[in-house]
Protein backbone atom coordinates (compact mmCIF):
# COMPACT_ATOMS: atom_id res chain seq x y z
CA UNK A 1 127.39 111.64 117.91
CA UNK A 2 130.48 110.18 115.75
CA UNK A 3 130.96 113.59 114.45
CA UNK A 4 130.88 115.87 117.25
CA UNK A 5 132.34 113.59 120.02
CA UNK A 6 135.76 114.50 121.23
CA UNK A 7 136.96 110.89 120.97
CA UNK A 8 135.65 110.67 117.23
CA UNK A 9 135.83 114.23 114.79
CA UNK A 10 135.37 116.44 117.30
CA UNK A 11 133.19 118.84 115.42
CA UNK A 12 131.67 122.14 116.75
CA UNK A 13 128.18 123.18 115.95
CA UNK A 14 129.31 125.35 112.61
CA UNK A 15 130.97 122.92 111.16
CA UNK A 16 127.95 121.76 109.75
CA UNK A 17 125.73 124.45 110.77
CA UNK A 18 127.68 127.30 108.54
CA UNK A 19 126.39 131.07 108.17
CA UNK A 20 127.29 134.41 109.42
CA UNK A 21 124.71 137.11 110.51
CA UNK A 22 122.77 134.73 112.45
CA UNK A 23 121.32 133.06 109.23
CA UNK A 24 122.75 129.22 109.98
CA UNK A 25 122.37 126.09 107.22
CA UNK A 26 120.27 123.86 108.62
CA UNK A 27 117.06 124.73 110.44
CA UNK A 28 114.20 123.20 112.62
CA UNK A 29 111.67 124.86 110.88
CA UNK A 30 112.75 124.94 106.70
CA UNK A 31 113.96 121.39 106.74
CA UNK A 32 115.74 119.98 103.38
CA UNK A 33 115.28 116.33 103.60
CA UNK A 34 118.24 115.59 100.82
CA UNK A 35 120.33 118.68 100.10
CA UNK A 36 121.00 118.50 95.89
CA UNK A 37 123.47 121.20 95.56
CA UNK A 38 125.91 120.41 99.05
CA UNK A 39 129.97 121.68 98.64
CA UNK A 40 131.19 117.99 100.34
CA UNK A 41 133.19 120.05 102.65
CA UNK A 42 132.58 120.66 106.13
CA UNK A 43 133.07 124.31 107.15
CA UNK A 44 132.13 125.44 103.35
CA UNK A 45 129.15 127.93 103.26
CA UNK A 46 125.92 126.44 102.34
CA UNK A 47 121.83 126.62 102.29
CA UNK A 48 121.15 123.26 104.51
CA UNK A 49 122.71 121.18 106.93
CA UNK A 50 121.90 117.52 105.80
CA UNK A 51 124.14 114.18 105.27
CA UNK A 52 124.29 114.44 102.06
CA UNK A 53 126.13 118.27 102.20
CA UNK A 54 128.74 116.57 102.97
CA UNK A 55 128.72 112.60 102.14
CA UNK A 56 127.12 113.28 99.33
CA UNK A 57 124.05 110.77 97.71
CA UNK A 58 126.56 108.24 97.14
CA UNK A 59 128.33 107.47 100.20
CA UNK A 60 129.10 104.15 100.34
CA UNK A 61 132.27 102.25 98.30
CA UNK A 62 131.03 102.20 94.68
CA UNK A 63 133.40 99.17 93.80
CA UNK A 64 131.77 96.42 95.93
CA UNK A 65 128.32 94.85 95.38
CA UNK A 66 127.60 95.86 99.21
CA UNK A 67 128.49 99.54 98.82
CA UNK A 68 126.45 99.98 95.50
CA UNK A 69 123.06 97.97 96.90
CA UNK A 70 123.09 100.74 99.86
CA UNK A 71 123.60 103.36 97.55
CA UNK A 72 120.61 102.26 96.08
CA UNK A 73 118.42 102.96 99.58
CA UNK A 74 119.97 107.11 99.80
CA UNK A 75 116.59 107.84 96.81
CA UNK A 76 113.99 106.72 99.78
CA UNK A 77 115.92 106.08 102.66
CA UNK A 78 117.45 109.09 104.58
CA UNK A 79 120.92 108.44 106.16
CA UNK A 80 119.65 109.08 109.69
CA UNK A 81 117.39 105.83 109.59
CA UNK A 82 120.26 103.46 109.34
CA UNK A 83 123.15 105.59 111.39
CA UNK A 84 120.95 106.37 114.39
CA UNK A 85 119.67 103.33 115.43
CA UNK A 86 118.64 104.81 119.02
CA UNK A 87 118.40 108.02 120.80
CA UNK A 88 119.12 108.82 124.40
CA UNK A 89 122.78 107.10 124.58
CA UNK A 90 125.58 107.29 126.81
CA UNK A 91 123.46 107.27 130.35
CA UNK A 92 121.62 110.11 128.87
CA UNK A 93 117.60 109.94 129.16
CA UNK A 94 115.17 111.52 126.99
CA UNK A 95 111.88 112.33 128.10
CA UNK A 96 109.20 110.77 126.39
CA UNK A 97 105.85 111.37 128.61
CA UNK A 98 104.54 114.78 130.61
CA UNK A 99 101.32 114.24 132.08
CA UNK A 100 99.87 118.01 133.43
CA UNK A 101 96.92 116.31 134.78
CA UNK A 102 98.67 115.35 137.88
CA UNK A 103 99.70 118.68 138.84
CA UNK A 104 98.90 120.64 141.76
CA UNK A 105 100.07 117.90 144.65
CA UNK A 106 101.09 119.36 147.60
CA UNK A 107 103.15 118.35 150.69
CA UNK A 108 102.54 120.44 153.81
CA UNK A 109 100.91 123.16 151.79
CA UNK A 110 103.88 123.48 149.48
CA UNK A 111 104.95 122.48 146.04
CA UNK A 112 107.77 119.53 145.58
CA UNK A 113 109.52 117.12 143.09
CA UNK A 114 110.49 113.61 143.71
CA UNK A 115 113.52 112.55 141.04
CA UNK A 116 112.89 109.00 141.29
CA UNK A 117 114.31 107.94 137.64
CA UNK A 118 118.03 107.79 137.80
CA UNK A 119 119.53 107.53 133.86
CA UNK A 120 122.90 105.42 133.25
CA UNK A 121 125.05 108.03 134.13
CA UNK A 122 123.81 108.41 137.65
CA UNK A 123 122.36 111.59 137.26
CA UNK A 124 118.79 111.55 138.94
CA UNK A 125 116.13 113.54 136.71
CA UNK A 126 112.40 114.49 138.07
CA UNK A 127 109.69 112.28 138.12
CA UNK A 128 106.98 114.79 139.41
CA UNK A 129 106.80 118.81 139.96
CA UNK A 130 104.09 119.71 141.43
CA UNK A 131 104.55 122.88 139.00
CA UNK A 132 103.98 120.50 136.03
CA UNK A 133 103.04 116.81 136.85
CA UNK A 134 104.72 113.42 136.03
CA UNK A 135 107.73 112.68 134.22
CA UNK A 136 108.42 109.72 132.47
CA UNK A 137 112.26 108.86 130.27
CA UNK A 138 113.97 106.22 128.40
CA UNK A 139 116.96 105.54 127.11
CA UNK A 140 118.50 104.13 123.86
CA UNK A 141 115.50 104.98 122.15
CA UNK A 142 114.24 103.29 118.84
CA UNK A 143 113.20 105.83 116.84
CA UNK A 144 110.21 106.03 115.16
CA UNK A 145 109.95 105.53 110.73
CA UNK A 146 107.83 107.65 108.38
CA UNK A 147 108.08 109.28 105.04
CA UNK A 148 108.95 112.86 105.35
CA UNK A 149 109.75 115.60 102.90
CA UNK A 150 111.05 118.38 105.22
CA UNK A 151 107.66 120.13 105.95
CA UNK A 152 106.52 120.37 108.87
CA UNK A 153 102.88 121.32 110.11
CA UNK A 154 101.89 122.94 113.88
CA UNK A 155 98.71 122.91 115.85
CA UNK A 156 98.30 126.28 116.63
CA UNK A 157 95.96 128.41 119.61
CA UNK A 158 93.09 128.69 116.85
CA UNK A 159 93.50 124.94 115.30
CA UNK A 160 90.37 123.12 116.22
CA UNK A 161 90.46 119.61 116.48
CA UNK A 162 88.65 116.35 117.49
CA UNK A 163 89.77 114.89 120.74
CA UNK A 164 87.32 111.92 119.87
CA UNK A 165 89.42 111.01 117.22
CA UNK A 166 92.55 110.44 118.87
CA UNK A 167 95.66 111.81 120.57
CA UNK A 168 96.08 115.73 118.76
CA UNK A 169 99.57 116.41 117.01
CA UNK A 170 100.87 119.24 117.96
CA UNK A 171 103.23 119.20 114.90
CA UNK A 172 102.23 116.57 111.97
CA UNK A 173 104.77 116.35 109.01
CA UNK A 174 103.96 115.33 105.16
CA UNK A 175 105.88 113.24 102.69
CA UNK A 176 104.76 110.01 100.66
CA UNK A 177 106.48 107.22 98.81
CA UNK A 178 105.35 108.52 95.76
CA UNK A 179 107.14 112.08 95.94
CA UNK A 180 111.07 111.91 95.06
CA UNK A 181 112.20 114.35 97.98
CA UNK A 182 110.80 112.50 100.18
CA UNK A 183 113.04 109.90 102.40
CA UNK A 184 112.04 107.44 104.66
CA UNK A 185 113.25 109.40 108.20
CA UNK A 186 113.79 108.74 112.12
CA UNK A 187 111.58 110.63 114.60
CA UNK A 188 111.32 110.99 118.38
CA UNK A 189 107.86 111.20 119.50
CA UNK A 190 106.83 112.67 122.42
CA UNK A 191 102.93 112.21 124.56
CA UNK A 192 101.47 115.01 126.65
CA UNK A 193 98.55 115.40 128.39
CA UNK A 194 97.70 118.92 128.45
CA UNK A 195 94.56 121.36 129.00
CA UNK A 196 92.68 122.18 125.72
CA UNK A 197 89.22 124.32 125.59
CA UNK A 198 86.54 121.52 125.43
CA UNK A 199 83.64 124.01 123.81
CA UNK A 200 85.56 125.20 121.06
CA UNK A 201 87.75 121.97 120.80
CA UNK A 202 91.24 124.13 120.70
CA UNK A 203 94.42 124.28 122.36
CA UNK A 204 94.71 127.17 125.30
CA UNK A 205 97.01 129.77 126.60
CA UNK A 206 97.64 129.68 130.47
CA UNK A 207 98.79 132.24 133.20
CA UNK A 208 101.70 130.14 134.28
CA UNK A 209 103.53 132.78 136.88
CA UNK A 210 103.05 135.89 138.56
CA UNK A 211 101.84 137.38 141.56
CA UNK A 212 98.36 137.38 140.81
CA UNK A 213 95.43 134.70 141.60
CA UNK A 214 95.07 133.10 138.43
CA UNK A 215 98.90 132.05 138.04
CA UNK A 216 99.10 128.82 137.63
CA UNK A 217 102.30 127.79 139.70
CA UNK A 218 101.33 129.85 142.54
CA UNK A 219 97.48 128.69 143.00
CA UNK A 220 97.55 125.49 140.99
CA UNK A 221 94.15 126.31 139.88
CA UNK A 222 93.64 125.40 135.86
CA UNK A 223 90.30 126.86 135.63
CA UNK A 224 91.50 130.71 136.77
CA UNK A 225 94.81 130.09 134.69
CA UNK A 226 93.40 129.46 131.49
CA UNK A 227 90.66 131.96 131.61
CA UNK A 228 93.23 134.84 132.09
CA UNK A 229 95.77 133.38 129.96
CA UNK A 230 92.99 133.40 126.86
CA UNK A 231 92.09 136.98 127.85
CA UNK A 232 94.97 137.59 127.79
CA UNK A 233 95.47 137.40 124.36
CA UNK A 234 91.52 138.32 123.54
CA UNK A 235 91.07 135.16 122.76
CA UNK A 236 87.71 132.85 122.70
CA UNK A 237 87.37 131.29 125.62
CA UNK A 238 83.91 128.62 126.29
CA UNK A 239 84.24 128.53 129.88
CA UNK A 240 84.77 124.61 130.02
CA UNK A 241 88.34 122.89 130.01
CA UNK A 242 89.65 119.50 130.46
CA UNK A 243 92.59 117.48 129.10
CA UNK A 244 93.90 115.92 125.72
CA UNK A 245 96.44 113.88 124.76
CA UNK A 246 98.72 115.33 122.16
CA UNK A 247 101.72 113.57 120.52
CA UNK A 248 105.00 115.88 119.18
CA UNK A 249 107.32 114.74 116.59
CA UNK A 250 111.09 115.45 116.58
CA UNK A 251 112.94 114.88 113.41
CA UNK A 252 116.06 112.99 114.36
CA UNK A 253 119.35 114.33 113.22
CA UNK A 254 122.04 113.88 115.66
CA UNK A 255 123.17 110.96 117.69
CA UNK A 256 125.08 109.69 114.97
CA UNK A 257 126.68 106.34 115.54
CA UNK A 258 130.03 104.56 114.14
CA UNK A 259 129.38 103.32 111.20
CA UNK A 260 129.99 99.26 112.80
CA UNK A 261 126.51 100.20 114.91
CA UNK A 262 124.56 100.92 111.77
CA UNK A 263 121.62 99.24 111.40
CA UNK A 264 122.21 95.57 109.54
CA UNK A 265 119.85 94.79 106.68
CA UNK A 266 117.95 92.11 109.08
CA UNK A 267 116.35 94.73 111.27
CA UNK A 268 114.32 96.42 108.57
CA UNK A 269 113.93 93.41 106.12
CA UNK A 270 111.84 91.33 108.01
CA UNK A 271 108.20 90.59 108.91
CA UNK A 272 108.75 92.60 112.19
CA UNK A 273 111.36 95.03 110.99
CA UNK A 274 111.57 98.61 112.31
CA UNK A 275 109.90 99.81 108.71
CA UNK A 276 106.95 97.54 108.93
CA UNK A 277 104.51 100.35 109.11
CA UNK A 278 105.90 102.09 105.84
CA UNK A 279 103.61 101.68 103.18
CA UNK A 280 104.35 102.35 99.42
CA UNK A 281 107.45 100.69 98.40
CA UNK A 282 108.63 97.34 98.58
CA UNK A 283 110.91 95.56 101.13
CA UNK A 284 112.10 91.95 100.35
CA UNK A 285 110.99 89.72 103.23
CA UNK A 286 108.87 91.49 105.33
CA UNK A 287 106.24 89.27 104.31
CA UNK A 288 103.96 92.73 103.11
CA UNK A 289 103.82 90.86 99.53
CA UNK A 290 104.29 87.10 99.78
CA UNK A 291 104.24 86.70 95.97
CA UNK A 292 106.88 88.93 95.13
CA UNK A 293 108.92 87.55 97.90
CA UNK A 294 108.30 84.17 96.40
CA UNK A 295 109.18 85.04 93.42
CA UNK A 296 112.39 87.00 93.93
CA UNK A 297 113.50 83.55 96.00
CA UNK A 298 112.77 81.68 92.67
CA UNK A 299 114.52 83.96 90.32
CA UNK A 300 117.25 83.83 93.25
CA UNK A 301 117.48 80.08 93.18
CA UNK A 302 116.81 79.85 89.35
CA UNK A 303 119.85 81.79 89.15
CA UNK A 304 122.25 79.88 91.31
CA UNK A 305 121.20 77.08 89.67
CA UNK A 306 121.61 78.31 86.37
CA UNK A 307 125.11 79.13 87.44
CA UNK A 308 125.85 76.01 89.26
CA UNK A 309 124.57 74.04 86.00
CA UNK A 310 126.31 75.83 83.57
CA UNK A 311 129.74 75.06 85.66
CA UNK A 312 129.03 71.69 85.68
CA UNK A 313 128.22 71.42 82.31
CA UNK A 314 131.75 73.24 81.71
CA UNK A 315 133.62 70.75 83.90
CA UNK A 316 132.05 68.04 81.99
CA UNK A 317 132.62 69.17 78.89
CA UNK A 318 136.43 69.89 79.54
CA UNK A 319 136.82 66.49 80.88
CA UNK A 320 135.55 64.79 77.95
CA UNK A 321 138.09 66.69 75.78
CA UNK A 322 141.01 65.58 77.72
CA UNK A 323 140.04 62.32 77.33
């Protein structure tokens, strides 16, 4: 991140993140998509901990015809989408898959991990624990684009769902084109496979350690680790388990990059752009309204040569007079 790497501003966490008693701007859980009332300072006490605290809703140079068309994206775009371009840089990985269904191998009667993915920087991360199943990572990950207004919704232990549907979310988010604090924003999304309770269609607790006969990493037995960890908590329990796949979202807020690496204008308007799944606004030439497009090229080209003409006309004109 441009702002916290030593080569670049070399901020610490509360430069952004200000508070005192353990109360910090800027959380996981109360999100502010577009902070309205931000000091422009870094270090100055405020609520959130957004772009806009500081660069305000205006960012960009307000004397050039460049500047002034991007400021015109900060009402539905948020600043993340075109400043992180990827996650996972600098020979870092982030892991993108963990599949529990695999779980439970054993070598010689004993648990293991292979670490067979080795990320750019050489470092070798696990592929497989026997204690929790494959692995998988990328790196210089494109995020993924939806509307989002700062709320975010969980799956909890009594949300019942329907696997037949689809992968679960674990957390969901809201936000629409239509509502003004919402922005266009960059996630990370994560897939698990993980145990749910197949009678009454919900996630489930599990006895994961512990010298007992149900724990999970010392018997590798699913069935006897879910029915304690539901007792557990007195919690109902049908008897019959199996496995779901559940997706997690991660709003994306670090990872900032140099401003040269932002996205260019290409890589969102056009027919296979990184927004092509957004719905409810507009984007010249992404081919989602081929009329529009058609006629914003005419009014384009009537325009140039409306301006072309009228200089010619001029040049003709002042000719004639000097003759």
């Amino acid at each position: 991140d441009i702002h916290m790497d030593a080569g670049g501003l070399d901020f610490s966490c509360v430069t952004c993140h200000v508070g005192e008693g353990h109360e910090w701007a800027g959380s996981r859980y109360q999100m502010t998509v577009n902070d309205k009332v931000g000091t422009g300072k870094p270090g100055m006490p405020r609520e959130v901990a957004s772009c806009e605290s500081c660069h305000g809703s205006k960012p960009h140079d307000i004397v050039s015809i460049t500047g002034n068309k991007l400021n015109s994206h900060t009402s539905k775009v948020a600043c993340e989408t075109c400043h992180i371009p990827a996650i996972a840089k600098g020979g870092v990985a982030t892991e993108v898959e963990w599949d529990w269904r695999t779980m439970g191998k054993l070598k010689d009667g004993e648990g293991f991990k292979l670490k067979e993915y080795t990320q750019g920087d050489g470092k070798h991360r696990a592929t497989y624990k026997s204690i929790k199943g494959d692995f998988k990572y990328t790196e210089n990950l494109e995020p993924v684009y939806a509307w989002f207004d700062g709320v975010m919704h969980y799956t909890t232990i009594d949300t019942k769902f329907d696997p037949a549907i689809g992968p679960v979310d674990i957390n969901s988010f809201s936000g629409s084109a239509d509502d003004p604090d919402s922005r266009i924003y960059p996630f990370k999304r994560m897939k698990t496979f993980q145990p749910y309770d197949k009678g009454n269609n919900t996630l489930v607790y599990m006895e994961l350690w512990g010298d007992t006969d149900s724990a999970l990493w010392g018997n590798y037995d699913f069935a006897k680790s879910i029915k304690a960890g539901m007792e557990k908590f007195n919690l109902p329990y049908s008897g019959e388990w199996g496995f779901v796949e559940t997706h997690s979202y991660w709003p994306i807020n670090h990872m900032v990059a140099p401003k040269e690496s932002a996205l260019a204008c290409n890589e969102c308007h056009s027919g296979e752009g990184r927004l092509k799944h957004i719905d409810g606004v507009y984007m010249p030439a992404t081919g989602k309204n081929r009329w529009l497009d058609i006629i914003g090229l005419l009014i384009i080209l009537g325009t140039l040569a409306g301006v072309l003409g009228h200089a010619a006309i001029r040049g003709i004109a002042t000719k004639r007079r000097r003759s």
